[in-house]
Protein backbone atom coordinates (compact mmCIF):
# COMPACT_ATOMS: atom_id res chain seq x y z
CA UNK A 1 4.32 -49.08 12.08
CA UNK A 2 3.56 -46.87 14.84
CA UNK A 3 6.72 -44.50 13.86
CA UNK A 4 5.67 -44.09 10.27
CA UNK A 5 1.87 -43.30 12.01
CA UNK A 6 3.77 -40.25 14.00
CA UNK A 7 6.43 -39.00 11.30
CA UNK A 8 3.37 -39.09 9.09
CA UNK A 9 0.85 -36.79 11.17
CA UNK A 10 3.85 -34.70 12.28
CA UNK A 11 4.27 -34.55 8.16
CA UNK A 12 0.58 -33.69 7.75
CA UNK A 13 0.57 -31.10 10.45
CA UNK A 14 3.48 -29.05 8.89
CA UNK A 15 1.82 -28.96 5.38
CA UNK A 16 -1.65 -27.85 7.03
CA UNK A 17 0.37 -24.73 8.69
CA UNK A 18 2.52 -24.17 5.76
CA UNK A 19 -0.98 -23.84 3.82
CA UNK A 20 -2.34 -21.03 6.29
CA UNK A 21 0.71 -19.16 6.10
CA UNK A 22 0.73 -19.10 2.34
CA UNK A 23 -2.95 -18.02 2.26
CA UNK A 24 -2.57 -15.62 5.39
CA UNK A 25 0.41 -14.08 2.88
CA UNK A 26 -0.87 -14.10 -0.09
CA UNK A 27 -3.94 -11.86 1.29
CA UNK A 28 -1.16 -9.19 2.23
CA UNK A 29 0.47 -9.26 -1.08
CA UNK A 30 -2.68 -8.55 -2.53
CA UNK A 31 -3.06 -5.66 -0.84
CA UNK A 32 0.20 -3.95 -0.96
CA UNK A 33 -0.01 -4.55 -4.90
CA UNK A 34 -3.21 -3.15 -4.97
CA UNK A 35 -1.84 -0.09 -2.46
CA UNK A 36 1.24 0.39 -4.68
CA UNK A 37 -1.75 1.13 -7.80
CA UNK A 38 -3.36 3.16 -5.87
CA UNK A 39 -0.32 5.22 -4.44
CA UNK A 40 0.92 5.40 -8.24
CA UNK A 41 -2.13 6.57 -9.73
CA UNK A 42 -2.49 9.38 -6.83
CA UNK A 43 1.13 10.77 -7.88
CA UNK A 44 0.01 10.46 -12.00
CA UNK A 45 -2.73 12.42 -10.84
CA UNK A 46 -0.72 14.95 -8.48
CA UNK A 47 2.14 15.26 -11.67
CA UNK A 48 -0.36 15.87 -14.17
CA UNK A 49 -2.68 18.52 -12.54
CA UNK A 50 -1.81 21.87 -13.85
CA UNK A 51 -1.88 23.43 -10.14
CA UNK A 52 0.66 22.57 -7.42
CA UNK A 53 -1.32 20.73 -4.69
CA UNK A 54 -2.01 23.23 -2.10
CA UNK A 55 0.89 22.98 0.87
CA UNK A 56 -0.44 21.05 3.82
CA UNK A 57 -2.53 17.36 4.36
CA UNK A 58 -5.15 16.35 2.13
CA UNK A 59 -6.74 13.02 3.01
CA UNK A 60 -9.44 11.41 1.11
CA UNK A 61 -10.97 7.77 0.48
CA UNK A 62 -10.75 6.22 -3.53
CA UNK A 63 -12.34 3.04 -4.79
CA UNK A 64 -9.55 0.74 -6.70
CA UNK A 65 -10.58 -3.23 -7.03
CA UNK A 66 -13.81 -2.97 -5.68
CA UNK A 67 -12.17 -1.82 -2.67
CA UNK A 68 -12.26 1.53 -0.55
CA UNK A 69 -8.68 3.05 -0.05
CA UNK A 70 -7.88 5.75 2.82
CA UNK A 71 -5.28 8.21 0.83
CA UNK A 72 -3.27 10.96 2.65
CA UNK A 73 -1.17 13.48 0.63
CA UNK A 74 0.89 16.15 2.30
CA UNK A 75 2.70 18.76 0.26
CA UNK A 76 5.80 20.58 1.65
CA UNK A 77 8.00 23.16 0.36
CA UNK A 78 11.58 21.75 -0.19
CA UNK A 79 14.87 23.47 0.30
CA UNK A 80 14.87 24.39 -3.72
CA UNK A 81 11.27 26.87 -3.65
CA UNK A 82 10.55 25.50 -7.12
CA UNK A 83 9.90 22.00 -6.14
CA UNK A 84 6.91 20.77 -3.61
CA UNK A 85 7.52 17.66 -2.14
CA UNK A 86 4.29 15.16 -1.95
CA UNK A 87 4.25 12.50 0.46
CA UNK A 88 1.18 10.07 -0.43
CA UNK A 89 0.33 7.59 2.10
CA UNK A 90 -2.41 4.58 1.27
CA UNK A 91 -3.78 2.25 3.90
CA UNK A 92 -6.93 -0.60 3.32
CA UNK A 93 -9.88 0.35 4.90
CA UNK A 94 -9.26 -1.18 8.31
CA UNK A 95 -6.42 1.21 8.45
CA UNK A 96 -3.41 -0.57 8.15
CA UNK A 97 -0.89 0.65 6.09
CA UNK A 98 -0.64 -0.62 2.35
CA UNK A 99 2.01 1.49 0.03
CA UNK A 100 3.59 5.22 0.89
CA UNK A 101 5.07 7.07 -2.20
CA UNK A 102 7.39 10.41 -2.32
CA UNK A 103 7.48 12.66 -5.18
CA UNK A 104 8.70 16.16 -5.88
CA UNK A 105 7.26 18.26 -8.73
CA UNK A 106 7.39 21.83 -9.63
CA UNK A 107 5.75 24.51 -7.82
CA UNK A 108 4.34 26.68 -10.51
């Protein structure tokens, strides 16, 4: 009886941690998702503006799912001077990284 007791609570013990790591994980997912929309809609916005973003960094904060968004953007000349390259970085608000996205797009 006093085996079953033990492989029991060792069996309860493991579900309780699998549990924390599924919730601890599914909170990340979450936010890379939600990183990935934001990080997509910065390069819809960065194709579709008529004017080349201006060479250099931009950074900037954005509100997506009720949540604030740190953005970077840094535009580069590539080795063909008719495309910019535009690196977009997005991280939560605590500053961890949450999606990065790379896109070239004419210069003119």
């Amino acid at each position: 009886m006093m085996v079953a007791l033990a492989i029991f609570s060792l069996v309860a013990l493991t579900l309780l941690k699998l549990e924390g790591t599924i919730v601890r994980n599914s909170g990340e997912i979450s936010s890379q998702a939600l990183g990935q929309i934001v990080a997509h809609n910065m390069a819809v916005e960065t194709l579709t503006d008529p004017r080349p973003p201006a060479l250099g960094e931009e950074e900037g904060v954005t509100d997506n799912g009720g949540r604030l968004w740190n953005w970077r953007r840094t535009a580069a000349l590539t080795a063909d001077p008719r495309l910019v390259r535009v690196d977009i970085t997005i991280s939560d608000a605590s500053g961890r990284p949450a999606a990065a996205l790379t896109l070239a797009r004419p210069a003119q």
